[in-house]
C-alpha atoms as a PDB file:
ATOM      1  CA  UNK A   1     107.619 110.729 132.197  1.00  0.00           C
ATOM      2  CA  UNK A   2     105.840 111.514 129.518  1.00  0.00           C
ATOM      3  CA  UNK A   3     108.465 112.727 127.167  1.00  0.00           C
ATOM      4  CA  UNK A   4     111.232 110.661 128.105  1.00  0.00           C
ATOM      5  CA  UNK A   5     113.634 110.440 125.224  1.00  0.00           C
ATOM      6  CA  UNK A   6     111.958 112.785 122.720  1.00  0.00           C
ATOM      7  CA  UNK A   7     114.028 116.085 121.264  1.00  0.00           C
ATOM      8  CA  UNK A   8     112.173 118.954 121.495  1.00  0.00           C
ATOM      9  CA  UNK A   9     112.925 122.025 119.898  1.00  0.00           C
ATOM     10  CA  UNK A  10     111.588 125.346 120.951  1.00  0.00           C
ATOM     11  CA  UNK A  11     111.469 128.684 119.046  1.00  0.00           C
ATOM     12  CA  UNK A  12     110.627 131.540 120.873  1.00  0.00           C
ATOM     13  CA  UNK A  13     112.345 129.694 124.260  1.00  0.00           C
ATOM     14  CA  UNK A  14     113.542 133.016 125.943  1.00  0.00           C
ATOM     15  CA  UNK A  15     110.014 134.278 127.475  1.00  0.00           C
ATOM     16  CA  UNK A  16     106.947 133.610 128.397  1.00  0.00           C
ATOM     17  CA  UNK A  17     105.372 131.208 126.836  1.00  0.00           C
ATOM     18  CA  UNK A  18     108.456 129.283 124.807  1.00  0.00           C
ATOM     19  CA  UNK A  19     110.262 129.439 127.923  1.00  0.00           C
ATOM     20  CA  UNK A  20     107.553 127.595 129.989  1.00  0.00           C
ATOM     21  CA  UNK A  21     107.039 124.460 127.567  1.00  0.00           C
ATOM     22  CA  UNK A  22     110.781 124.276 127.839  1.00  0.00           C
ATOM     23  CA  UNK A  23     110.695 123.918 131.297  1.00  0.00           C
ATOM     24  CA  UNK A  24     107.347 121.480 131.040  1.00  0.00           C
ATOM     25  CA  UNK A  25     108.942 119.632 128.578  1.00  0.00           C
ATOM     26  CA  UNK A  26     112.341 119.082 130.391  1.00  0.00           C
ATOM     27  CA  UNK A  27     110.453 118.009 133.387  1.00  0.00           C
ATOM     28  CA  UNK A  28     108.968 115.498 131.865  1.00  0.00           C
ATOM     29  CA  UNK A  29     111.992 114.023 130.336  1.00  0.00           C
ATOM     30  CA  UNK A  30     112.600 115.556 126.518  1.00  0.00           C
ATOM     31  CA  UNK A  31     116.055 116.582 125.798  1.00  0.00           C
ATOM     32  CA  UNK A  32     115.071 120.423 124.874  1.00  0.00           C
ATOM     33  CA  UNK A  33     116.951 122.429 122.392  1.00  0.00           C
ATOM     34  CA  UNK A  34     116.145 125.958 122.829  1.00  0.00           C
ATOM     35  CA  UNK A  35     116.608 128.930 120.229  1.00  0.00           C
ATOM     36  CA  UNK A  36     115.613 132.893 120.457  1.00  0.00           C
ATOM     37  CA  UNK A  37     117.417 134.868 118.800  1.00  0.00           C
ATOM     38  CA  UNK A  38     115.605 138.189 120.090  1.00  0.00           C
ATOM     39  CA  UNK A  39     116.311 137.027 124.151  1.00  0.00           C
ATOM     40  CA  UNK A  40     119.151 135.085 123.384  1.00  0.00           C
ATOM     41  CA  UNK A  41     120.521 136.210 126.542  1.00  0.00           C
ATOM     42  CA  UNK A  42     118.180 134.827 128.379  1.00  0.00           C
ATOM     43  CA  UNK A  43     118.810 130.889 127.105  1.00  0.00           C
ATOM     44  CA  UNK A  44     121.745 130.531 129.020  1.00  0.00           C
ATOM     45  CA  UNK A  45     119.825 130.626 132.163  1.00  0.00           C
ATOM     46  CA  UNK A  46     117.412 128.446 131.341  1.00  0.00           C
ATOM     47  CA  UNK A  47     119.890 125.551 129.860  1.00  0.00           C
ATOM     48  CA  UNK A  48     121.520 126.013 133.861  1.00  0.00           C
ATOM     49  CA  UNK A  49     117.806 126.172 135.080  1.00  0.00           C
ATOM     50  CA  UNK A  50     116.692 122.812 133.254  1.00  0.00           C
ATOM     51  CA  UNK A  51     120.324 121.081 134.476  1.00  0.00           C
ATOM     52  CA  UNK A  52     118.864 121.575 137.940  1.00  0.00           C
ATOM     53  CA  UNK A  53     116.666 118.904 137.191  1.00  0.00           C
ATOM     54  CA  UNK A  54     119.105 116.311 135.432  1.00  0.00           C
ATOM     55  CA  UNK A  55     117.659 116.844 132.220  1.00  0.00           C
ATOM     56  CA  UNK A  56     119.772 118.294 129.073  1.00  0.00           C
ATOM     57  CA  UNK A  57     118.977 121.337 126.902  1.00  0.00           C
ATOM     58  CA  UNK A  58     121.344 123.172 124.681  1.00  0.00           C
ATOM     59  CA  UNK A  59     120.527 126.311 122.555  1.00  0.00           C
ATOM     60  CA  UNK A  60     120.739 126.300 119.063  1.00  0.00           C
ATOM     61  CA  UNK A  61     121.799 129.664 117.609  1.00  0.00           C
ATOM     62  CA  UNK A  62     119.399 130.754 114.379  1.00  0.00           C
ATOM     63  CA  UNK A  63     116.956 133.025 112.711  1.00  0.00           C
ATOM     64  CA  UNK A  64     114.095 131.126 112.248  1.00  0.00           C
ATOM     65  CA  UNK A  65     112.596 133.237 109.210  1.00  0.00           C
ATOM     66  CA  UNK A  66     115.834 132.093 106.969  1.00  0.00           C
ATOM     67  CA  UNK A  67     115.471 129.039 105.166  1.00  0.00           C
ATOM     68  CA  UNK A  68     119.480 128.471 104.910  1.00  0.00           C
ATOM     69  CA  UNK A  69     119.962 129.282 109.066  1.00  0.00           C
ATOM     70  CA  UNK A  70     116.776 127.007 109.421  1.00  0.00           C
ATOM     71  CA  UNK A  71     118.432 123.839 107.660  1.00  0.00           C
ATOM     72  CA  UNK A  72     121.901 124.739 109.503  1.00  0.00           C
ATOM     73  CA  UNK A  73     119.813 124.756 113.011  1.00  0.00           C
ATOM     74  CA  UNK A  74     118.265 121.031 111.876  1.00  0.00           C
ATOM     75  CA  UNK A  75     121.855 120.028 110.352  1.00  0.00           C
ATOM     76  CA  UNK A  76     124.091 120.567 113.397  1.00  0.00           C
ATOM     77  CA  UNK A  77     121.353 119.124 115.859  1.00  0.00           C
ATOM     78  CA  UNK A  78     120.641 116.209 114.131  1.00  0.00           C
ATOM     79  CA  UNK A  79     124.209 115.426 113.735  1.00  0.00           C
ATOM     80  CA  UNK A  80     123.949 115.497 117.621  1.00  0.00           C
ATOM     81  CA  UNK A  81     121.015 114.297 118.156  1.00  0.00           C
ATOM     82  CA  UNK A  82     119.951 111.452 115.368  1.00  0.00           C
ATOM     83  CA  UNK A  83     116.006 113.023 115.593  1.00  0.00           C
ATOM     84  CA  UNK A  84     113.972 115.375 116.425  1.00  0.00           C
ATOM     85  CA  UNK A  85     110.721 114.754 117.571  1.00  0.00           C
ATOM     86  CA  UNK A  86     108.688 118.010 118.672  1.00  0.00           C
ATOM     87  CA  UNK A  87     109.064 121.215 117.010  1.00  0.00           C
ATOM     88  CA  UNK A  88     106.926 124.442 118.845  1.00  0.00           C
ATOM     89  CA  UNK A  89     106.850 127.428 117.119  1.00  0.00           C
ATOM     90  CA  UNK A  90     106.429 130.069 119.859  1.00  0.00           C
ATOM     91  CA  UNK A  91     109.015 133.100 118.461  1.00  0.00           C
ATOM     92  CA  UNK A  92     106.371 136.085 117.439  1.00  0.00           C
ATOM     93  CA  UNK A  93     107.103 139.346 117.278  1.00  0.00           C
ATOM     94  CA  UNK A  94     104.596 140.200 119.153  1.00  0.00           C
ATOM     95  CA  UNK A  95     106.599 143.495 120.516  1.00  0.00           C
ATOM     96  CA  UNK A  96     106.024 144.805 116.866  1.00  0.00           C
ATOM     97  CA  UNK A  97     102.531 144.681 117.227  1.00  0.00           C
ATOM     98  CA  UNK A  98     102.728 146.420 120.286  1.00  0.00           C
ATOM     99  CA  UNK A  99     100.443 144.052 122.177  1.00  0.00           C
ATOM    100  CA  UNK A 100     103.273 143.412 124.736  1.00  0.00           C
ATOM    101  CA  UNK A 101     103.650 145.545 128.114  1.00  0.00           C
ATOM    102  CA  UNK A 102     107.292 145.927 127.740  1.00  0.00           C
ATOM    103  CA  UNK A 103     106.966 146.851 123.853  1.00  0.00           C
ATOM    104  CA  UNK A 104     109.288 149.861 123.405  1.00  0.00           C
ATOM    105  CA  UNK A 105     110.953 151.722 120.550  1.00  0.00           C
ATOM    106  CA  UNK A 106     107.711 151.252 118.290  1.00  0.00           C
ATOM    107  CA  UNK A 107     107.766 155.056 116.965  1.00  0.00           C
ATOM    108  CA  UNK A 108     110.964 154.358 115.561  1.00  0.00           C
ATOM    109  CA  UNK A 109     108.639 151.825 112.890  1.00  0.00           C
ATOM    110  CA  UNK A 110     105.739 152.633 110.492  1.00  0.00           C
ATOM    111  CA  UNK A 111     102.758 150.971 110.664  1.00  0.00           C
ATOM    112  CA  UNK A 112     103.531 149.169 107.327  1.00  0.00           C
ATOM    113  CA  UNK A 113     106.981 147.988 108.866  1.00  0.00           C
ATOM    114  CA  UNK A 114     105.168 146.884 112.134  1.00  0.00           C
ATOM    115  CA  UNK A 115     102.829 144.852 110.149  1.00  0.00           C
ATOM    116  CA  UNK A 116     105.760 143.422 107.350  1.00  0.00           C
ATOM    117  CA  UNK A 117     107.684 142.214 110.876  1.00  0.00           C
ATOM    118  CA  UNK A 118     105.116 140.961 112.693  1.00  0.00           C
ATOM    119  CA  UNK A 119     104.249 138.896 109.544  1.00  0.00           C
ATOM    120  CA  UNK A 120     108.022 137.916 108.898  1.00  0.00           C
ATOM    121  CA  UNK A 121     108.220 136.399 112.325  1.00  0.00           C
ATOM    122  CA  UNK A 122     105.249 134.831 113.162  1.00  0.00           C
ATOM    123  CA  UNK A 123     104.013 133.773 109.589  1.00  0.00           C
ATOM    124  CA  UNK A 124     106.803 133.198 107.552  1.00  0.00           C
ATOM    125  CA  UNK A 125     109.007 131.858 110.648  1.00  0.00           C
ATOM    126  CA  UNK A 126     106.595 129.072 111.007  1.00  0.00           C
ATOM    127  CA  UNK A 127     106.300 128.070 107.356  1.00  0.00           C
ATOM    128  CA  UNK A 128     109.772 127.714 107.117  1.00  0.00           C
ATOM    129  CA  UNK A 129     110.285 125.952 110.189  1.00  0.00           C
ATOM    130  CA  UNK A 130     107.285 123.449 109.636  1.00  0.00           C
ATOM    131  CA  UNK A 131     108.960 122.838 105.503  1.00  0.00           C
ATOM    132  CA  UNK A 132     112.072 122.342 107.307  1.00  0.00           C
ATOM    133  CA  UNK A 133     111.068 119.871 110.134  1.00  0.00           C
ATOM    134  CA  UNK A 134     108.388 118.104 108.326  1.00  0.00           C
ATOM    135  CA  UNK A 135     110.614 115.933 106.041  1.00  0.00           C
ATOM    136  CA  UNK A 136     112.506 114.694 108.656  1.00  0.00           C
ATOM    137  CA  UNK A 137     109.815 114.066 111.209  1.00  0.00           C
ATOM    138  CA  UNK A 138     108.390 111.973 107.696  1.00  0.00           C
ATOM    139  CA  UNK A 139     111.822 110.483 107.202  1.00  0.00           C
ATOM    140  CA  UNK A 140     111.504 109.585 110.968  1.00  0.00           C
ATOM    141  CA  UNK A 141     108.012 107.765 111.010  1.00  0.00           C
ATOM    142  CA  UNK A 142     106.315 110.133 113.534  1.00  0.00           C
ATOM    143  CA  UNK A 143     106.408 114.138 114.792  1.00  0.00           C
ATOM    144  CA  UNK A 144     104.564 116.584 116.272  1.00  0.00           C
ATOM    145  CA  UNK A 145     104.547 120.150 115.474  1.00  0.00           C
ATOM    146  CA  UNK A 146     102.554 122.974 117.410  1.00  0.00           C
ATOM    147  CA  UNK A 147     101.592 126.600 116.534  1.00  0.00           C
ATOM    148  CA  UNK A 148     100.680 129.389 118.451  1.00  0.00           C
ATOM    149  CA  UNK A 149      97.885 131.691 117.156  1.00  0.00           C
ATOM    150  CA  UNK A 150      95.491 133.951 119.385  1.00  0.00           C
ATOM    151  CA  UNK A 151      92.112 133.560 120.873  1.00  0.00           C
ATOM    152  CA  UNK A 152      90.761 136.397 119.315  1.00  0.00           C
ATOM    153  CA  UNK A 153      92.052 136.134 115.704  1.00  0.00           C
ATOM    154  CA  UNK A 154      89.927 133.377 115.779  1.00  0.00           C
ATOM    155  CA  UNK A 155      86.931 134.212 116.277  1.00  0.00           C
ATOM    156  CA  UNK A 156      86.001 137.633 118.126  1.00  0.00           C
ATOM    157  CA  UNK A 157      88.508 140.228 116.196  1.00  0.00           C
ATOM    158  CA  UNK A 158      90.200 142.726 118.085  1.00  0.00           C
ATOM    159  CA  UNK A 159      90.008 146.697 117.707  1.00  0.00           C
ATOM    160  CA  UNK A 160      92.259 149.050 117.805  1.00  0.00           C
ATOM    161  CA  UNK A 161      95.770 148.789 114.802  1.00  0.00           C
ATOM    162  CA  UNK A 162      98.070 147.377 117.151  1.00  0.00           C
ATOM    163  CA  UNK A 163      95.265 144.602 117.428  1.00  0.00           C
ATOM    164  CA  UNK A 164      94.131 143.793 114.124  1.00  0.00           C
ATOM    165  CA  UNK A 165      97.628 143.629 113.254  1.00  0.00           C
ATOM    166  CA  UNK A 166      98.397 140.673 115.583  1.00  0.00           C
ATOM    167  CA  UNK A 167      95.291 139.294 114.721  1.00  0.00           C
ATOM    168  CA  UNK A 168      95.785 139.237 111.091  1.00  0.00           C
ATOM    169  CA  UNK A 169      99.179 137.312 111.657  1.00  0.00           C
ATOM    170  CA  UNK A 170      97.898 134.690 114.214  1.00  0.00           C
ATOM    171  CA  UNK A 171      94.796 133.906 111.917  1.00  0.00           C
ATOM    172  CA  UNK A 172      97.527 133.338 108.963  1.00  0.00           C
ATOM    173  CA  UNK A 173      98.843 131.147 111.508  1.00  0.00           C
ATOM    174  CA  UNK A 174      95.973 129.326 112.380  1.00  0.00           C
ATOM    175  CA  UNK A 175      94.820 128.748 108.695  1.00  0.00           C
ATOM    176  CA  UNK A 176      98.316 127.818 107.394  1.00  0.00           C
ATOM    177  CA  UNK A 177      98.707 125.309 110.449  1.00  0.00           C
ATOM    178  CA  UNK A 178      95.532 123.095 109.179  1.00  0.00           C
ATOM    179  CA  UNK A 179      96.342 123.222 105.737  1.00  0.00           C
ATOM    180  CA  UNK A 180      99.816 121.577 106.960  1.00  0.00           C
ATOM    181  CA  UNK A 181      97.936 119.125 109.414  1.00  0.00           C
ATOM    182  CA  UNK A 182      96.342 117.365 105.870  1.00  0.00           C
ATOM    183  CA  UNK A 183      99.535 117.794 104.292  1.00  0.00           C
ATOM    184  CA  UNK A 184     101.969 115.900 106.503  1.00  0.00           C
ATOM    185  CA  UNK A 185      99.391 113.415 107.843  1.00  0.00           C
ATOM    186  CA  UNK A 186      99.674 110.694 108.408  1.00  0.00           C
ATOM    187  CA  UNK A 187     103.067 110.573 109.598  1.00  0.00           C
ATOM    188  CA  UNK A 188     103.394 114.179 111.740  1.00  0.00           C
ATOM    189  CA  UNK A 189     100.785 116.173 113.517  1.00  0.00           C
ATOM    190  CA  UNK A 190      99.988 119.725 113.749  1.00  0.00           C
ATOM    191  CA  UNK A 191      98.235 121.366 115.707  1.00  0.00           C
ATOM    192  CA  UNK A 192      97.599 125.027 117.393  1.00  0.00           C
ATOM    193  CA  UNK A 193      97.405 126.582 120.605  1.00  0.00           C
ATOM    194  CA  UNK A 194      95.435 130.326 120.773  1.00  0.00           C
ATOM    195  CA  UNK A 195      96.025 131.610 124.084  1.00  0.00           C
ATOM    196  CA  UNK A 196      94.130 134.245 125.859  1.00  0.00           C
ATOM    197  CA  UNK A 197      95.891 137.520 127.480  1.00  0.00           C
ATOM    198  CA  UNK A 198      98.658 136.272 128.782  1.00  0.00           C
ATOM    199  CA  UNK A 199      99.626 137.774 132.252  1.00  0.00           C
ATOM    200  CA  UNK A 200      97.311 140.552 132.069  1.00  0.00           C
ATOM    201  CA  UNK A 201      97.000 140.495 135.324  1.00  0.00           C
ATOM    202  CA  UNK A 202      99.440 142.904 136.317  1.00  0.00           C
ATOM    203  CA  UNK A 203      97.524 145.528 133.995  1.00  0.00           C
ATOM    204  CA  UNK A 204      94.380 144.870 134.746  1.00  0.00           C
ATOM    205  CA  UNK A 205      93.865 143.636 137.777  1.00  0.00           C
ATOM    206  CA  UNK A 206      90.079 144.332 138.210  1.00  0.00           C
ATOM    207  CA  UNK A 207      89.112 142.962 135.348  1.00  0.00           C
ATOM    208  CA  UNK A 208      89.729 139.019 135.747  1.00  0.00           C
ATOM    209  CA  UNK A 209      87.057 138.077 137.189  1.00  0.00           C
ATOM    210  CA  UNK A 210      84.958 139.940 134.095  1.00  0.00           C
ATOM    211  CA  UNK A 211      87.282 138.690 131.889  1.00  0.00           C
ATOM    212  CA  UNK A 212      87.083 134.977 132.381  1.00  0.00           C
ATOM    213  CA  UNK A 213      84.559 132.928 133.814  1.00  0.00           C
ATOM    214  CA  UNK A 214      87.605 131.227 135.762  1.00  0.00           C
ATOM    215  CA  UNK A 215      88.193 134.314 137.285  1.00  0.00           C
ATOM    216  CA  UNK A 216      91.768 134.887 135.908  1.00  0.00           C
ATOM    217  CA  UNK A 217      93.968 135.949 132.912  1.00  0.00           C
ATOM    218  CA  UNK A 218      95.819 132.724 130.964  1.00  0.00           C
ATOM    219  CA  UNK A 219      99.628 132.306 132.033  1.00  0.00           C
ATOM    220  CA  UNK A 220     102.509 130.894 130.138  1.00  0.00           C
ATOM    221  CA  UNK A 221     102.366 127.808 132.297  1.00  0.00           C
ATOM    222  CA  UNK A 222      98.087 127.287 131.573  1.00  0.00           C
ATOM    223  CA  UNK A 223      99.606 127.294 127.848  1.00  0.00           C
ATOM    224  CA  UNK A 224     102.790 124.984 128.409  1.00  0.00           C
ATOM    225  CA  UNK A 225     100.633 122.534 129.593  1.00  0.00           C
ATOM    226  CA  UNK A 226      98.481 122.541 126.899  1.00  0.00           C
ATOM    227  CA  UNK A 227     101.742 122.097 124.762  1.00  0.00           C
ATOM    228  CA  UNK A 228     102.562 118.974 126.799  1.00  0.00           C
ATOM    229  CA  UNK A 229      99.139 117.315 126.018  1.00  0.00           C
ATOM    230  CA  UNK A 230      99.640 118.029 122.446  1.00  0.00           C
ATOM    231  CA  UNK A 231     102.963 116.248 122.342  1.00  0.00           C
ATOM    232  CA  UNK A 232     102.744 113.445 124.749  1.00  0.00           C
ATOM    233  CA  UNK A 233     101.390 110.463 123.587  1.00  0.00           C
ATOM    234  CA  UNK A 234      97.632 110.692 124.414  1.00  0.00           C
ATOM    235  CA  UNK A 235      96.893 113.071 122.277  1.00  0.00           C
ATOM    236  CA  UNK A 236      98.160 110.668 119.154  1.00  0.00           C
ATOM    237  CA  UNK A 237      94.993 110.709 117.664  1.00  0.00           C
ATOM    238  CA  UNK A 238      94.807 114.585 117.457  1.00  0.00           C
ATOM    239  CA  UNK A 239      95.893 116.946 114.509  1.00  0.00           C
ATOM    240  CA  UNK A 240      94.602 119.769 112.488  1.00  0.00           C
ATOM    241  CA  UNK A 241      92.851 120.976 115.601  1.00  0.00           C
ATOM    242  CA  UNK A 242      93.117 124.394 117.674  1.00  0.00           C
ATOM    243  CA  UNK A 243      93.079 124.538 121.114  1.00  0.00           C
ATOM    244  CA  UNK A 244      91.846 127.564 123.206  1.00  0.00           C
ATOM    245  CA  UNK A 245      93.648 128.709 126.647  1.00  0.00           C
ATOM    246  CA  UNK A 246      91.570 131.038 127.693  1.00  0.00           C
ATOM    247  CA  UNK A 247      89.354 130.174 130.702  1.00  0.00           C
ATOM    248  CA  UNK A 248      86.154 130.748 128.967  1.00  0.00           C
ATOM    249  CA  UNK A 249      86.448 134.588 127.702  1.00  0.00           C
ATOM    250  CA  UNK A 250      86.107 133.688 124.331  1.00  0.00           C
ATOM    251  CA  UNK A 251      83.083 130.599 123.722  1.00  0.00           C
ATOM    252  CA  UNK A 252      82.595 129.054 120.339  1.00  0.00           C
END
């Protein structure tokens, strides 16, 4: 197995796409640790789901946007633990944006507020998680750290507010992930994933095949295997680099 005896730690584990590189990850032998605090009721279900498979996950409570809750979430594991090997940043706050099907409750927000969020989560909740990890991945001798940013923040743009929005917060992602990648290397990689629509498929079901050469939208497990490449090691000589999931919708 591919993983076998890394810790993994997943933001963002309750849906979608955190919630399928736990799974990958567990399958292929990392002890996963598993934090969201937005589904947190979802977590419990997937530490029984993982166990059906003999492999150990645990969730650690935290908001990953604090820089004190952060360092608690690193203390108590590592005390646990002794390392930490893989750190995935997949908590966004997407739902602010409004880019999510199930997305309610967004009148109750200004635009300003939507934006400020979205940024809070996605942006600053992966600086502060990479400038937490980092020094002990360092201290360590190895890591790997991967961000998730968006297919089209990177290249095409989007239209439409609720868009440009989550574009503007996954392109901060993106950039702020490579400057990181030269900062940390040697020791700990860090790279990014930009999916396409995730599960569209259910909204727009004629429009695959238009969509993506492959004929299909992108689903969290296209993505979770990406995420397993990235950390495994055959992809040790990879870092600063983005990787699109998209099945050919967006070419560059």
């Amino acid at each position: 197995m591919r993983l076998q005896g890394k810790v993994a730690c997943i933001t963002g584990a309750g849906q979608d796409i955190g919630r399928a590189i736990a799974v990958q990850f567990a399958q292929e032998g990392a002890i996963v640790l598993l934090n969201d605090i937005w589904h947190s009721d979802t977590l419990s279900h997937l530490v029984a789901e993982i166990g059906i498979f003999a492999q150990q996950a645990s969730i650690i409570d935290g908001d990953v946007t604090s820089e004190t809750e952060v360092k608690r979430m690193l203390e108590s594991s590592l005390q646990i633990y002794q390392h930490i090997d893989i750190w995935v940043n997949a908590a966004t706050g997407a739902q602010f944006a409004g880019v999510e099907p199930e997305a309610s409750g967004l009148h109750a927000y200004t635009e300003e507020e939507r934006f400020r969020r979205l940024l809070h989560i996605d942006v600053k909740g992966t600086f502060v998680c990479c400038r937490a990890i980092a020094p002990i991945m360092q201290a360590q001798g190895s890591g790997c750290i991967i961000n998730m940013s968006w297919d089209a923040a990177l290249i095409e743009g989007a239209t439409g507010m609720d868009y440009c929005i989550f574009a503007a917060a996954k392109g901060a992602v993106h950039s702020l992930s490579m400057s990181l990648a030269r900062e940390y290397a040697p020791t700990v990689r860090v790279n990014v994933i930009a999916p396409g629509s995730i599960n569209a498929s259910s909204l727009y079901p004629h429009m695959a095949e238009q969509k993506s050469p492959l004929g299909r939208f992108c689903t969290p497990d296209d993505v979770a295997q990406t995420a397993l490449y990235l950390a495994s090691p055959q992809s040790s000589y990879i870092t600063g680099q983005t990787v699109v999931v998209n099945g050919g919708s967006i070419m560059f």
